[in-house]
N, C-alpha and C. Protein backbone atom coordinates (compact mmCIF):
# COMPACT_ATOMS: atom_id res chain seq x y z
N UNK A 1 -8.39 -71.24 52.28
CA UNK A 1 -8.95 -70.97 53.59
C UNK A 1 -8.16 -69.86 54.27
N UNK A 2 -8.84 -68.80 54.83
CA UNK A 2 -8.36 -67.64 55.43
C UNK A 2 -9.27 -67.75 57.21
N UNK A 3 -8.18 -67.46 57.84
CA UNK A 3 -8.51 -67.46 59.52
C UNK A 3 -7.76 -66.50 60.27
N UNK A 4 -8.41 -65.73 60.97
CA UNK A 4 -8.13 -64.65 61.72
C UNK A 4 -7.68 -65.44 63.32
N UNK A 5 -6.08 -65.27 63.23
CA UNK A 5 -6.05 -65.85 64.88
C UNK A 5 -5.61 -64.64 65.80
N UNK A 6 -6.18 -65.35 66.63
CA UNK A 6 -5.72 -64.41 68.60
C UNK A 6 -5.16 -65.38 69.39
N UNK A 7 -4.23 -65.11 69.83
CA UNK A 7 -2.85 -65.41 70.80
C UNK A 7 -3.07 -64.37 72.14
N UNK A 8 -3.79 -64.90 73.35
CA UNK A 8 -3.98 -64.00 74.40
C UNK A 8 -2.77 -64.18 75.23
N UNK A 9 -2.24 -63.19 75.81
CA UNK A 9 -1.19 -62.89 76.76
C UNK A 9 -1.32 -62.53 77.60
N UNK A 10 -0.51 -62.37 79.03
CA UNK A 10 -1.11 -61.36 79.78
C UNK A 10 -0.93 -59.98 79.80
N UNK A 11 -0.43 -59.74 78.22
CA UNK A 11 -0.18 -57.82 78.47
C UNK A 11 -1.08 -57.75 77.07
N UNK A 12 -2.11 -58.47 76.44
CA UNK A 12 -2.72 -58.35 75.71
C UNK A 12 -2.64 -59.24 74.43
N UNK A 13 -3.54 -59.08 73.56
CA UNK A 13 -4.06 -59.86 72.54
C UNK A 13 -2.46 -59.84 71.12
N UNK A 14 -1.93 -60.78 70.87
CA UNK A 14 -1.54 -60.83 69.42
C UNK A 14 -2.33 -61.38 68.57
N UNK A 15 -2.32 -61.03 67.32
CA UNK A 15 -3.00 -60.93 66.11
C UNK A 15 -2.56 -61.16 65.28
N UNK A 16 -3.24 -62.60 64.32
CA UNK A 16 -2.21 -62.97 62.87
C UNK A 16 -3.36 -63.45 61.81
N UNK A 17 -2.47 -63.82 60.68
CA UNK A 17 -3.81 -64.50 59.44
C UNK A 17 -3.14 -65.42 59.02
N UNK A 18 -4.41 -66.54 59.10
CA UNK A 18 -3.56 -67.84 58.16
C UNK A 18 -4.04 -68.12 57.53
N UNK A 19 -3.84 -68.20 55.93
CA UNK A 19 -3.77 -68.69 54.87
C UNK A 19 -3.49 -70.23 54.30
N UNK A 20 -4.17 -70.74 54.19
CA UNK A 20 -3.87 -72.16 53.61
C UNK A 20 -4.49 -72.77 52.43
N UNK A 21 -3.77 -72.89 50.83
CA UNK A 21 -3.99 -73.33 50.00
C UNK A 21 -4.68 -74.98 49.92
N UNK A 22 -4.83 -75.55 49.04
CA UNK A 22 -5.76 -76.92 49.30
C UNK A 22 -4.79 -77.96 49.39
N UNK A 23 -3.63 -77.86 48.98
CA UNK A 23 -2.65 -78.44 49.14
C UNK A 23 -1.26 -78.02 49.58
N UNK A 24 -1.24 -77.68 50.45
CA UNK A 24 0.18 -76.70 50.99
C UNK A 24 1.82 -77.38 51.11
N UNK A 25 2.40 -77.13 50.36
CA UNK A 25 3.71 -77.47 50.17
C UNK A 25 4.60 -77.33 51.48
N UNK A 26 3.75 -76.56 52.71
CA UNK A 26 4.79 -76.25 53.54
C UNK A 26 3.87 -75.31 54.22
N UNK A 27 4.24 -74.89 55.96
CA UNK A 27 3.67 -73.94 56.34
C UNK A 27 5.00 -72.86 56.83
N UNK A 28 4.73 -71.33 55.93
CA UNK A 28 5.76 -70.33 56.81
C UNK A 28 5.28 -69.48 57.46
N UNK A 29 5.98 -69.35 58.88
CA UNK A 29 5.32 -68.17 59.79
C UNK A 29 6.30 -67.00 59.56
N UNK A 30 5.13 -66.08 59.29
CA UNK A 30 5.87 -64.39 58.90
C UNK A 30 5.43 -63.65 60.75
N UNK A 31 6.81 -63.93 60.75
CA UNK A 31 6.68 -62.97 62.39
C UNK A 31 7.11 -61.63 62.38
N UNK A 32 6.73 -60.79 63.00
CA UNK A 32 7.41 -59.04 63.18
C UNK A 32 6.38 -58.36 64.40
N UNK A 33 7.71 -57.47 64.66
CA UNK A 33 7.03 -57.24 66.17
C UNK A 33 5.47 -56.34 65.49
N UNK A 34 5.47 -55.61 64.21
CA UNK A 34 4.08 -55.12 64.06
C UNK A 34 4.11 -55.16 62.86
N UNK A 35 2.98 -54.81 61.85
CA UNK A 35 2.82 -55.06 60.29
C UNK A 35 3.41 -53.68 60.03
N UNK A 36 4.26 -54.02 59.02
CA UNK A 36 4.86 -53.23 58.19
C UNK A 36 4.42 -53.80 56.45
N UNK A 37 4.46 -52.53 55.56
CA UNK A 37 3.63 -53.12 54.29
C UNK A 37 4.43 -54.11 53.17
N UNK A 38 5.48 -54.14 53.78
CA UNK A 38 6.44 -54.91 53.12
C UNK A 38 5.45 -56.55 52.98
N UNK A 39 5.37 -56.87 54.54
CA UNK A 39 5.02 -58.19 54.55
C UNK A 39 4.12 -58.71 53.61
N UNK A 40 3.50 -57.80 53.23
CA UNK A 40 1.86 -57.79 51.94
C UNK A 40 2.58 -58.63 50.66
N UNK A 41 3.50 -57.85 50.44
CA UNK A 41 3.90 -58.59 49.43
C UNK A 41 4.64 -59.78 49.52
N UNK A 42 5.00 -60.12 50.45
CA UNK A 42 6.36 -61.84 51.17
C UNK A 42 4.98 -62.47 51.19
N UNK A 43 3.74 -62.27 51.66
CA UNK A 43 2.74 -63.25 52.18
C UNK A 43 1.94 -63.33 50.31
N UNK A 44 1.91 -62.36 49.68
CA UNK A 44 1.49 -62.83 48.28
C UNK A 44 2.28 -63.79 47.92
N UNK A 45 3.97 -63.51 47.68
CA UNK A 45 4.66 -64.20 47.13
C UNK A 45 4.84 -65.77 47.59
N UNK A 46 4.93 -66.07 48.91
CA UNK A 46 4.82 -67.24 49.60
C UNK A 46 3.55 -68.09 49.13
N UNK A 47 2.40 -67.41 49.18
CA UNK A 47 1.11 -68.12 48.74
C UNK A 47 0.99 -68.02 47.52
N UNK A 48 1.76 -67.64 46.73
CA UNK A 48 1.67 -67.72 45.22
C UNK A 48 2.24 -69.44 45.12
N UNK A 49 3.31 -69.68 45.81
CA UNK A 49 4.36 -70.40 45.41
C UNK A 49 3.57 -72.02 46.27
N UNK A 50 2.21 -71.51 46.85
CA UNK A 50 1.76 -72.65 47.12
C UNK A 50 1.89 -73.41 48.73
N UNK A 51 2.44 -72.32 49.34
CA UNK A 51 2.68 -72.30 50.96
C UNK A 51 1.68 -71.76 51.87
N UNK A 52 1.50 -72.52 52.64
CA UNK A 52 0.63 -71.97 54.15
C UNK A 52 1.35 -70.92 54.77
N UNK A 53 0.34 -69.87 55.15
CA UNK A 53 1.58 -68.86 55.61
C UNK A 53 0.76 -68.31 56.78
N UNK A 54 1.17 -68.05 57.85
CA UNK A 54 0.83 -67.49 59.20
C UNK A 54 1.79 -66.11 59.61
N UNK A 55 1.05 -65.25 58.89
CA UNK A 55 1.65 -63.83 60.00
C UNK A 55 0.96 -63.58 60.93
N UNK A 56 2.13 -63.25 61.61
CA UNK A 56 1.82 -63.28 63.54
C UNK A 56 2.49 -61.75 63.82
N UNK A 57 1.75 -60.99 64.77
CA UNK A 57 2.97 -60.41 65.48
C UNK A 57 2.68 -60.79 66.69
N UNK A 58 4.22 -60.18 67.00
CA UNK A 58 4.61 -60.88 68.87
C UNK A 58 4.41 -59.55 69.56
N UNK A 59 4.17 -58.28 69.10
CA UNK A 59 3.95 -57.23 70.22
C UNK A 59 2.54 -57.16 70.05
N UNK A 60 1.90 -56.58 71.54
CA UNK A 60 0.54 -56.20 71.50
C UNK A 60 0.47 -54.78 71.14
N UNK A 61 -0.54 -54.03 70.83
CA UNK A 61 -0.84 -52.34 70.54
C UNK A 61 -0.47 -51.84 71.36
N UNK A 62 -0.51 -52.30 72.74
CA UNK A 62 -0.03 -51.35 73.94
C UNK A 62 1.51 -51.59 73.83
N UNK A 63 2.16 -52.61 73.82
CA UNK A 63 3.81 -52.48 74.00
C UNK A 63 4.22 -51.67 72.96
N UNK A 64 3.48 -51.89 71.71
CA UNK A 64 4.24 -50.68 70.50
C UNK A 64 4.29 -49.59 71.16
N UNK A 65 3.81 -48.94 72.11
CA UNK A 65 3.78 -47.26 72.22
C UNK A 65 5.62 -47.36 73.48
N UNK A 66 6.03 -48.65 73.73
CA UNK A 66 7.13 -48.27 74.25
C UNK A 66 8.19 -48.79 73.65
N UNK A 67 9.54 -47.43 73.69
CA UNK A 67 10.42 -47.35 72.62
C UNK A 67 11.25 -48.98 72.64
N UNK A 68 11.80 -49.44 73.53
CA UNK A 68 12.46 -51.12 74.09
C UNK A 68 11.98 -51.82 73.62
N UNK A 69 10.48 -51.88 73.58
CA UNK A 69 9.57 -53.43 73.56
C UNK A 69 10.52 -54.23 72.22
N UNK A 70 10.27 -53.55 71.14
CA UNK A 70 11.32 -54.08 69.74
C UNK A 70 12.71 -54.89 70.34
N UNK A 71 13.11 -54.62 71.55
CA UNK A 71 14.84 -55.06 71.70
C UNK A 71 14.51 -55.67 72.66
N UNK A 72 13.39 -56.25 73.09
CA UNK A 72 13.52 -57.31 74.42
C UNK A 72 13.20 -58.87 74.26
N UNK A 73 14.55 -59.19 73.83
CA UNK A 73 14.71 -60.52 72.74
C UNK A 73 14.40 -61.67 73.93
N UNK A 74 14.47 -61.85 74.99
CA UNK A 74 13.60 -62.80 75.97
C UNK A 74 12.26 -62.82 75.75
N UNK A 75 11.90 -61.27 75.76
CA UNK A 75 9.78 -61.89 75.64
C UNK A 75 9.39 -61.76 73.82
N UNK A 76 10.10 -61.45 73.06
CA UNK A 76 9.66 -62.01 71.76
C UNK A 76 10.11 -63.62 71.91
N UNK A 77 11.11 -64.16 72.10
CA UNK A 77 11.30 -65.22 72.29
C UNK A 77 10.32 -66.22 73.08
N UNK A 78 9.52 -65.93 73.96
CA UNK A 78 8.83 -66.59 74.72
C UNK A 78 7.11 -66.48 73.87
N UNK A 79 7.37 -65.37 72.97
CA UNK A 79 5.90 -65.01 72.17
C UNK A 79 6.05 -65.82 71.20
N UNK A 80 6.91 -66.27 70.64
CA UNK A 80 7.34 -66.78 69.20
C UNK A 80 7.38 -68.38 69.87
N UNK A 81 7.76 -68.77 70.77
CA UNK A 81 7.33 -70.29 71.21
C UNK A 81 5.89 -70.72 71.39
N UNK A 82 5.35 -69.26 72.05
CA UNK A 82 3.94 -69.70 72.03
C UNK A 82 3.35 -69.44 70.72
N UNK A 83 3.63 -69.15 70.12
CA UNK A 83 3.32 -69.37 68.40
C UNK A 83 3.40 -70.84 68.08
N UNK A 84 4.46 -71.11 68.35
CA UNK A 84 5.02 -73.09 67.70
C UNK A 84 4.09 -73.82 68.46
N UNK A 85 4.12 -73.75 70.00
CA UNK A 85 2.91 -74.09 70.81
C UNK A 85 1.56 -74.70 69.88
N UNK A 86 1.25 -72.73 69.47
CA UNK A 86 -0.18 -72.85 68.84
C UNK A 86 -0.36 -73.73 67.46
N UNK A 87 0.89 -73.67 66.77
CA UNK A 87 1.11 -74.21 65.18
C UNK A 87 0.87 -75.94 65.91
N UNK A 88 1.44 -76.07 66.81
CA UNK A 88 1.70 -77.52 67.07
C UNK A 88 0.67 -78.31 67.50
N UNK A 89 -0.17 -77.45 68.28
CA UNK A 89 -1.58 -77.80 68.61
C UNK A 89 -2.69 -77.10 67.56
N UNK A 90 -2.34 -77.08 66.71
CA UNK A 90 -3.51 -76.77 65.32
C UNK A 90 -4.21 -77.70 64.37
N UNK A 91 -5.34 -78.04 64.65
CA UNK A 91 -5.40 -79.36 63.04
C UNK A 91 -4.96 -78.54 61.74
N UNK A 92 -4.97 -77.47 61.26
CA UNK A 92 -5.01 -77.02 59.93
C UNK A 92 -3.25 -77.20 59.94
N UNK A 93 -2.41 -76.30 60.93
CA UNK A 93 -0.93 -76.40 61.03
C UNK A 93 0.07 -77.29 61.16
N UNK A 94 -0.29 -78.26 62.17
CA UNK A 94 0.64 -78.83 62.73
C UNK A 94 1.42 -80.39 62.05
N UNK A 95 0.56 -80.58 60.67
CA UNK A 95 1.04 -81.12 59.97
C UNK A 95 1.93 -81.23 58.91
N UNK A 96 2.29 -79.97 58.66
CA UNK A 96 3.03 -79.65 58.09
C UNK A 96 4.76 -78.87 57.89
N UNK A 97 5.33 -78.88 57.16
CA UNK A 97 7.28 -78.77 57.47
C UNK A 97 6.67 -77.26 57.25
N UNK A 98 7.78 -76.62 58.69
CA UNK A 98 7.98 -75.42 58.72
C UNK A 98 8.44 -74.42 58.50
N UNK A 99 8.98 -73.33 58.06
CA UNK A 99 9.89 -72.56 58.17
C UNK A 99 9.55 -71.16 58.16
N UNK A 100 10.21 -70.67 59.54
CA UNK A 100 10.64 -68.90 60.02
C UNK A 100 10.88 -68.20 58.88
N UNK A 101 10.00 -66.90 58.54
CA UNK A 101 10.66 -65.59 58.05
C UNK A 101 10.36 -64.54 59.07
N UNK A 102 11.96 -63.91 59.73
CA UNK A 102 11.36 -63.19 60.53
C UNK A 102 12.48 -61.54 60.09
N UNK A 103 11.56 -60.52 60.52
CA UNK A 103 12.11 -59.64 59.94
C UNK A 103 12.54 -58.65 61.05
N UNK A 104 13.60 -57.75 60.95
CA UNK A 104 14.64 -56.81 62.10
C UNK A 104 14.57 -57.41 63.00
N UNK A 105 13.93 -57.01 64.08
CA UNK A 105 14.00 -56.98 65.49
C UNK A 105 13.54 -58.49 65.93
N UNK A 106 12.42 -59.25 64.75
CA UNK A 106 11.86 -60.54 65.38
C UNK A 106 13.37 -61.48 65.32
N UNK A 107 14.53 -61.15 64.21
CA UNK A 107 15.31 -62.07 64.08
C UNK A 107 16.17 -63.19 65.04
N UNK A 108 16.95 -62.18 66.17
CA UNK A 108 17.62 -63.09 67.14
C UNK A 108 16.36 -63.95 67.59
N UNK A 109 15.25 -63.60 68.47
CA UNK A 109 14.22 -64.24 69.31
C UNK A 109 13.97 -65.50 68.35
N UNK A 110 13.96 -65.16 66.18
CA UNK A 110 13.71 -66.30 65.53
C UNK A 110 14.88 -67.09 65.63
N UNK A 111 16.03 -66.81 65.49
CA UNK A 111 17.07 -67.89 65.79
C UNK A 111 17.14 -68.73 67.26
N UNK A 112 16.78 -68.15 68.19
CA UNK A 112 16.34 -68.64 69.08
C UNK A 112 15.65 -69.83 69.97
N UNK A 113 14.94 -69.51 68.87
CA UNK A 113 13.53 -70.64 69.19
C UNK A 113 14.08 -71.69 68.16
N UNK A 114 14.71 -71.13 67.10
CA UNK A 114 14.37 -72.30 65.89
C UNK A 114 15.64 -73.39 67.15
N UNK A 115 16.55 -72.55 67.39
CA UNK A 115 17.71 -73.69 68.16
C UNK A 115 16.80 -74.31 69.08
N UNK A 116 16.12 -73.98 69.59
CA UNK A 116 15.45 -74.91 70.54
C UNK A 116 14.64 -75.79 69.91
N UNK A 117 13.90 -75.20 69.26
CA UNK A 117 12.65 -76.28 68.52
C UNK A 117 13.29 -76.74 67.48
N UNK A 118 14.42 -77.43 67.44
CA UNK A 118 15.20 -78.08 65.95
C UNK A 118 14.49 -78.95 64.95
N UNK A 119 13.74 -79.56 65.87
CA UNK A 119 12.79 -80.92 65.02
C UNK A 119 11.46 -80.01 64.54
N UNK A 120 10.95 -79.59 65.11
CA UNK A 120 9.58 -78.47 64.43
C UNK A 120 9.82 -77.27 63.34
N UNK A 121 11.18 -76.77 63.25
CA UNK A 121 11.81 -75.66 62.28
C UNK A 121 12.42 -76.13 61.65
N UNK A 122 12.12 -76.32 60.44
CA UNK A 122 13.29 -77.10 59.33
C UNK A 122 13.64 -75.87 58.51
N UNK A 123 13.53 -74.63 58.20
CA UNK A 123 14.36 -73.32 57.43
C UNK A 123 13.77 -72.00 58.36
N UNK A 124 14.46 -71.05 57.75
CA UNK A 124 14.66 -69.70 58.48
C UNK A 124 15.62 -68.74 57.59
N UNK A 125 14.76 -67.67 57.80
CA UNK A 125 15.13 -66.64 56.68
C UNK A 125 14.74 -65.04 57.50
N UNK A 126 15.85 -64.68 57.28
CA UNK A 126 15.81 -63.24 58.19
C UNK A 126 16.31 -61.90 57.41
N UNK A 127 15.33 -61.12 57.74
CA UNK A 127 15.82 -59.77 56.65
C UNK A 127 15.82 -58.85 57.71
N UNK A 128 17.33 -58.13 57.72
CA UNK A 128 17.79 -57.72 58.70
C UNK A 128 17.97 -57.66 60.53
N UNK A 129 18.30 -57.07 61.56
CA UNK A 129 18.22 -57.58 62.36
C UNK A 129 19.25 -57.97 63.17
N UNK A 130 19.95 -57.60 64.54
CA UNK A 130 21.18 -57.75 64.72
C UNK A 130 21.46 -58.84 65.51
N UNK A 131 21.36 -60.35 64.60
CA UNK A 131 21.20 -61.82 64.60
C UNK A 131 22.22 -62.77 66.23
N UNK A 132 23.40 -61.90 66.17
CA UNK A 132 23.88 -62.03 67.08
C UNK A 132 23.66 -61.94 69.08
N UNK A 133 22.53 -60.89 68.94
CA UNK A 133 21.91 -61.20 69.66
C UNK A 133 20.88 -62.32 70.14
N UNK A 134 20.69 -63.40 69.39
CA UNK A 134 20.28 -64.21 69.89
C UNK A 134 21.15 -64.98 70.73
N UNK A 135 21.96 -64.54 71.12
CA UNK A 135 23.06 -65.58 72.11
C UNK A 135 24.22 -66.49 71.76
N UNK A 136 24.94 -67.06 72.21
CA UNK A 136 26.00 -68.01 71.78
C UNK A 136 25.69 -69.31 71.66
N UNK A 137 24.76 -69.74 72.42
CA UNK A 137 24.59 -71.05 72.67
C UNK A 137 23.16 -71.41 71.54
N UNK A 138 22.36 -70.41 71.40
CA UNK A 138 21.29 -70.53 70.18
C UNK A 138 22.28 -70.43 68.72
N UNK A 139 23.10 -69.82 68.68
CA UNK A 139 23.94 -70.11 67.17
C UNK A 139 24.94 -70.77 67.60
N UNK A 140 25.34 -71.63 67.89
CA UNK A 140 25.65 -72.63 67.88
C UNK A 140 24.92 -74.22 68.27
N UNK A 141 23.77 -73.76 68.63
CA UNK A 141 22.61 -74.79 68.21
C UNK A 141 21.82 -75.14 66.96
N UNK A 142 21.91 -73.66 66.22
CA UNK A 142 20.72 -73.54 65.18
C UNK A 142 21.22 -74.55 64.07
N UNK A 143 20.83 -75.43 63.65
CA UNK A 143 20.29 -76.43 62.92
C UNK A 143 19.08 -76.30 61.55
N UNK A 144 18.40 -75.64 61.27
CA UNK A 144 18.07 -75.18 60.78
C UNK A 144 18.90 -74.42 59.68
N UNK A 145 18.77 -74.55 58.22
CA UNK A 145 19.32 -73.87 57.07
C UNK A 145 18.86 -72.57 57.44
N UNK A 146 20.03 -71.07 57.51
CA UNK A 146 19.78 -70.14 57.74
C UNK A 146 19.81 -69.29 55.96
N UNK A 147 19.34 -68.10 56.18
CA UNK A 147 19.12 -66.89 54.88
C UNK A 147 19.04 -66.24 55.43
N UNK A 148 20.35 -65.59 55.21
CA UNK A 148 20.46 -64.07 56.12
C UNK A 148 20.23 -62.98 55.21
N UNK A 149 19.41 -62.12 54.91
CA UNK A 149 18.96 -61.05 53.95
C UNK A 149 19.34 -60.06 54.65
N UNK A 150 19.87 -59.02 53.82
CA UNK A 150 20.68 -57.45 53.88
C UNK A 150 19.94 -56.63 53.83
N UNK A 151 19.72 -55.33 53.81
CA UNK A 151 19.48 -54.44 52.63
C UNK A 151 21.14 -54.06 52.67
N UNK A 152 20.91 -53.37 51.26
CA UNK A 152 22.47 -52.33 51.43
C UNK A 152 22.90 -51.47 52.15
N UNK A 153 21.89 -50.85 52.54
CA UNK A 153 22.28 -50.09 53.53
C UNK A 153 22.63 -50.27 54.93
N UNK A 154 22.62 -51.32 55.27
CA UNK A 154 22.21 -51.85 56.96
C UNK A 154 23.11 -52.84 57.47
N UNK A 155 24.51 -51.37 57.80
CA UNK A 155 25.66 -51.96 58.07
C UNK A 155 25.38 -52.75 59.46
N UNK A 156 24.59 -52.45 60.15
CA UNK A 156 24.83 -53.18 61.82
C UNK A 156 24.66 -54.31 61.11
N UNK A 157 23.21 -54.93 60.43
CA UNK A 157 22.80 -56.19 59.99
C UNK A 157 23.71 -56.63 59.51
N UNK A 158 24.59 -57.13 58.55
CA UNK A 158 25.59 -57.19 58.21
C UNK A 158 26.92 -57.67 59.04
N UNK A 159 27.15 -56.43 59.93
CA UNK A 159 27.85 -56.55 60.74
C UNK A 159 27.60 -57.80 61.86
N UNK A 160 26.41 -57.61 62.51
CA UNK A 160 26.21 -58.84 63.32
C UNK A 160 26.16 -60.05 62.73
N UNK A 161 25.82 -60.39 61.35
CA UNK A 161 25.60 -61.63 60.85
C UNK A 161 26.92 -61.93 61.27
N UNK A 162 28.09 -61.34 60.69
CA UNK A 162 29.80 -61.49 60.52
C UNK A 162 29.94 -62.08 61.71
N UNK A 163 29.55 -61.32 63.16
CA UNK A 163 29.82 -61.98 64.25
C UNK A 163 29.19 -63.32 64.19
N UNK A 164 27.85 -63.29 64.53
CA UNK A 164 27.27 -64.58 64.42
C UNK A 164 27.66 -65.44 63.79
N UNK A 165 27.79 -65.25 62.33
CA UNK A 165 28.77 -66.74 61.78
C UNK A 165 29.58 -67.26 61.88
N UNK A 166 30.69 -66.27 62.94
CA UNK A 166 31.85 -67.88 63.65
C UNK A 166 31.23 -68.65 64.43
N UNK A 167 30.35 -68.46 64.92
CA UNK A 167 29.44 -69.71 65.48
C UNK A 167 28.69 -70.04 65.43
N UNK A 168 28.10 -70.35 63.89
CA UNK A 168 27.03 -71.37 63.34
C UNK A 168 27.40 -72.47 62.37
N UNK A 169 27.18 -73.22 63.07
CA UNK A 169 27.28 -74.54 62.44
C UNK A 169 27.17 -75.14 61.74
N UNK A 170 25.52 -74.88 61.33
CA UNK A 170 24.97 -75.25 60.56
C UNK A 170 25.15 -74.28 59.28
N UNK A 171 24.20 -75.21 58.10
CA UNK A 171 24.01 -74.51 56.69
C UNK A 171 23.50 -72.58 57.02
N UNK A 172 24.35 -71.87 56.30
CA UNK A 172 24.16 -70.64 56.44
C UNK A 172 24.49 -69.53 55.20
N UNK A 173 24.11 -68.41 54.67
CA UNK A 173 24.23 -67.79 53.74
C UNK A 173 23.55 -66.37 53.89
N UNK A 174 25.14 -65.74 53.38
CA UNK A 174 24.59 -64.39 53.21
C UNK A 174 24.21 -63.17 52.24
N UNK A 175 22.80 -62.79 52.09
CA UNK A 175 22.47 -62.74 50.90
C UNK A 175 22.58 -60.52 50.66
N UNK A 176 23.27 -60.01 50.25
CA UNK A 176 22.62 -58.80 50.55
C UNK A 176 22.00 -57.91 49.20
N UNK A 177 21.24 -57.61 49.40
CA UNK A 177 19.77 -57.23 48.21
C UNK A 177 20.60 -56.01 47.79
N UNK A 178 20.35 -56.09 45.92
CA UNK A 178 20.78 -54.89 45.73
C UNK A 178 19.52 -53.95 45.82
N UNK A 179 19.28 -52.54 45.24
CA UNK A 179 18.66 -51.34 45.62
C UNK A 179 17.61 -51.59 44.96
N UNK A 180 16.35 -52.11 45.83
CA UNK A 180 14.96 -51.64 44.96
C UNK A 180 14.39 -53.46 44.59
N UNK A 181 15.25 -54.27 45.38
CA UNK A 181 15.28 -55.91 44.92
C UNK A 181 15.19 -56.35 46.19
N UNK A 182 13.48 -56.86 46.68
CA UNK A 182 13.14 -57.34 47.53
C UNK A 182 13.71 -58.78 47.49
N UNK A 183 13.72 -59.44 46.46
CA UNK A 183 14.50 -61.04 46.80
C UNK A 183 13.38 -61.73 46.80
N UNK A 184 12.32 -61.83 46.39
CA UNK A 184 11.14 -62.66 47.05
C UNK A 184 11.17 -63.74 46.57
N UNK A 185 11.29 -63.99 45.19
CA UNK A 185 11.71 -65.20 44.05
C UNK A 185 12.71 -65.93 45.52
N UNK A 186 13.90 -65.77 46.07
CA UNK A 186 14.78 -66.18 46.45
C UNK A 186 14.28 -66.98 48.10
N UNK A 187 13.50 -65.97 48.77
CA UNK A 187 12.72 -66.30 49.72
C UNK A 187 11.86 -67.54 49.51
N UNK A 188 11.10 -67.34 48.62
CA UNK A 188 10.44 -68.83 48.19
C UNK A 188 11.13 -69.92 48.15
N UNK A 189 12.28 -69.80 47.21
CA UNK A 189 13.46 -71.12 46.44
C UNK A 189 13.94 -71.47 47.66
N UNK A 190 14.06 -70.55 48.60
CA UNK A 190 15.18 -71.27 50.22
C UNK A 190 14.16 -71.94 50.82
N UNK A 191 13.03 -71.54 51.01
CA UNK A 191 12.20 -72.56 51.93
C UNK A 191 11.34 -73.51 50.81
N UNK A 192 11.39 -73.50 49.65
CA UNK A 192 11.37 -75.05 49.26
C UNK A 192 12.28 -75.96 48.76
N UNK A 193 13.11 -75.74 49.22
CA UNK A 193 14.31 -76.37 48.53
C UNK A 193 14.62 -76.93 50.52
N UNK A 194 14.43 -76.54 51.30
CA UNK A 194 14.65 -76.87 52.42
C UNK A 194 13.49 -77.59 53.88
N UNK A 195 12.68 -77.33 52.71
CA UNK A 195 11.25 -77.98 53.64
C UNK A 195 11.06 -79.07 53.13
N UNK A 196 11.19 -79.05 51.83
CA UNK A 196 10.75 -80.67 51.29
C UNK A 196 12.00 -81.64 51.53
N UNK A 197 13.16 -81.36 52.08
CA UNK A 197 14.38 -82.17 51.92
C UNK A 197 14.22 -83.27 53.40
């Protein structure tokens, strides 16, 4: 089953697709502030492996045209709740164990929420993204098994994880991709090895 959702706001429409196999092992939401072609292949690989998968983005067409919107980790944060909101009030969604992949800029706002929503987010997996910005008191809440993904090149990412991990608590790991090695095999294995537990 394939479904085209709308998330109305008041600065305009977000836009996602959900996918759901006949028996879904799990539902993951692929968040990013806009589609990049990467995700094409995380949302094959996820639904290969037998997962419900919901990509969402949290910016509307109009905020993309301003340069900030990407770094204003309060209103992705408040977009990405009303996501869980919608998952939570869904018959197709809301039955099922969850887990965040969120990529650069969605990352802090995903650590975020997952600290708040502890009982609704059971994994979370972030490829790049300067994680530390989600605050002190969200990493040291987050509960949730974290996967922190690199590229090699992407010393800030990196760098902020370092900060962020003196104060996470919880299960955490840092993974950094060598050149040309999306990790997707690995993406899968973390959120079923952590949804079904």
């Amino acid at each position: 089953m394939i479904r085209h959702i709308v998330l109305h706001t008041p600065h305009g429409s977000l836009h996602g697709q959900f996918e759901r196999p006949e028996t879904p092992r799990g539902l993951i939401l692929l968040i990013r502030s806009h589609r990049v072609p990467d995700d094409d292949a995380m949302l094959a690989t996820l639904a290969a492996s037998g997962f419900a998968v919901l990509a969402m983005d949290l910016l509307t067409a109009h905020e993309l045209q301003f340069a900030d919107a990407t770094q204003n980790v309060p209103r992705l944060s408040q977009r990405l709740l009303d996501v869980l909101d919608l998952i939570r009030n869904d018959g197709d969604m809301q039955d099922l164990a969850l887990g965040i992949h969120a990529r650069s800029d969605t990352a802090p706002a995903a650590i975020r929420c997952a600290a708040q929503r502890d009982i609704q987010v059971r994994a979370l997996v972030c490829h790049g993204g300067l994680v530390d910005r989600a605050g002190l008191q969200a990493l040291e809440l987050l509960a949730a098994p974290l996967l922190m993904r690199v590229d090699p090149d992407d010393v800030p990412a990196a760098a902020a994880y370092q900060r962020a991990a003196a104060h996470l608590n919880g299960k955490h790991q840092l993974r950094t991709l060598a050149a040309g090695d999306h990790g997707l095999a690995e993406v899968s294995a973390w959120f079923a090895e952590h949804l079904s537990a």
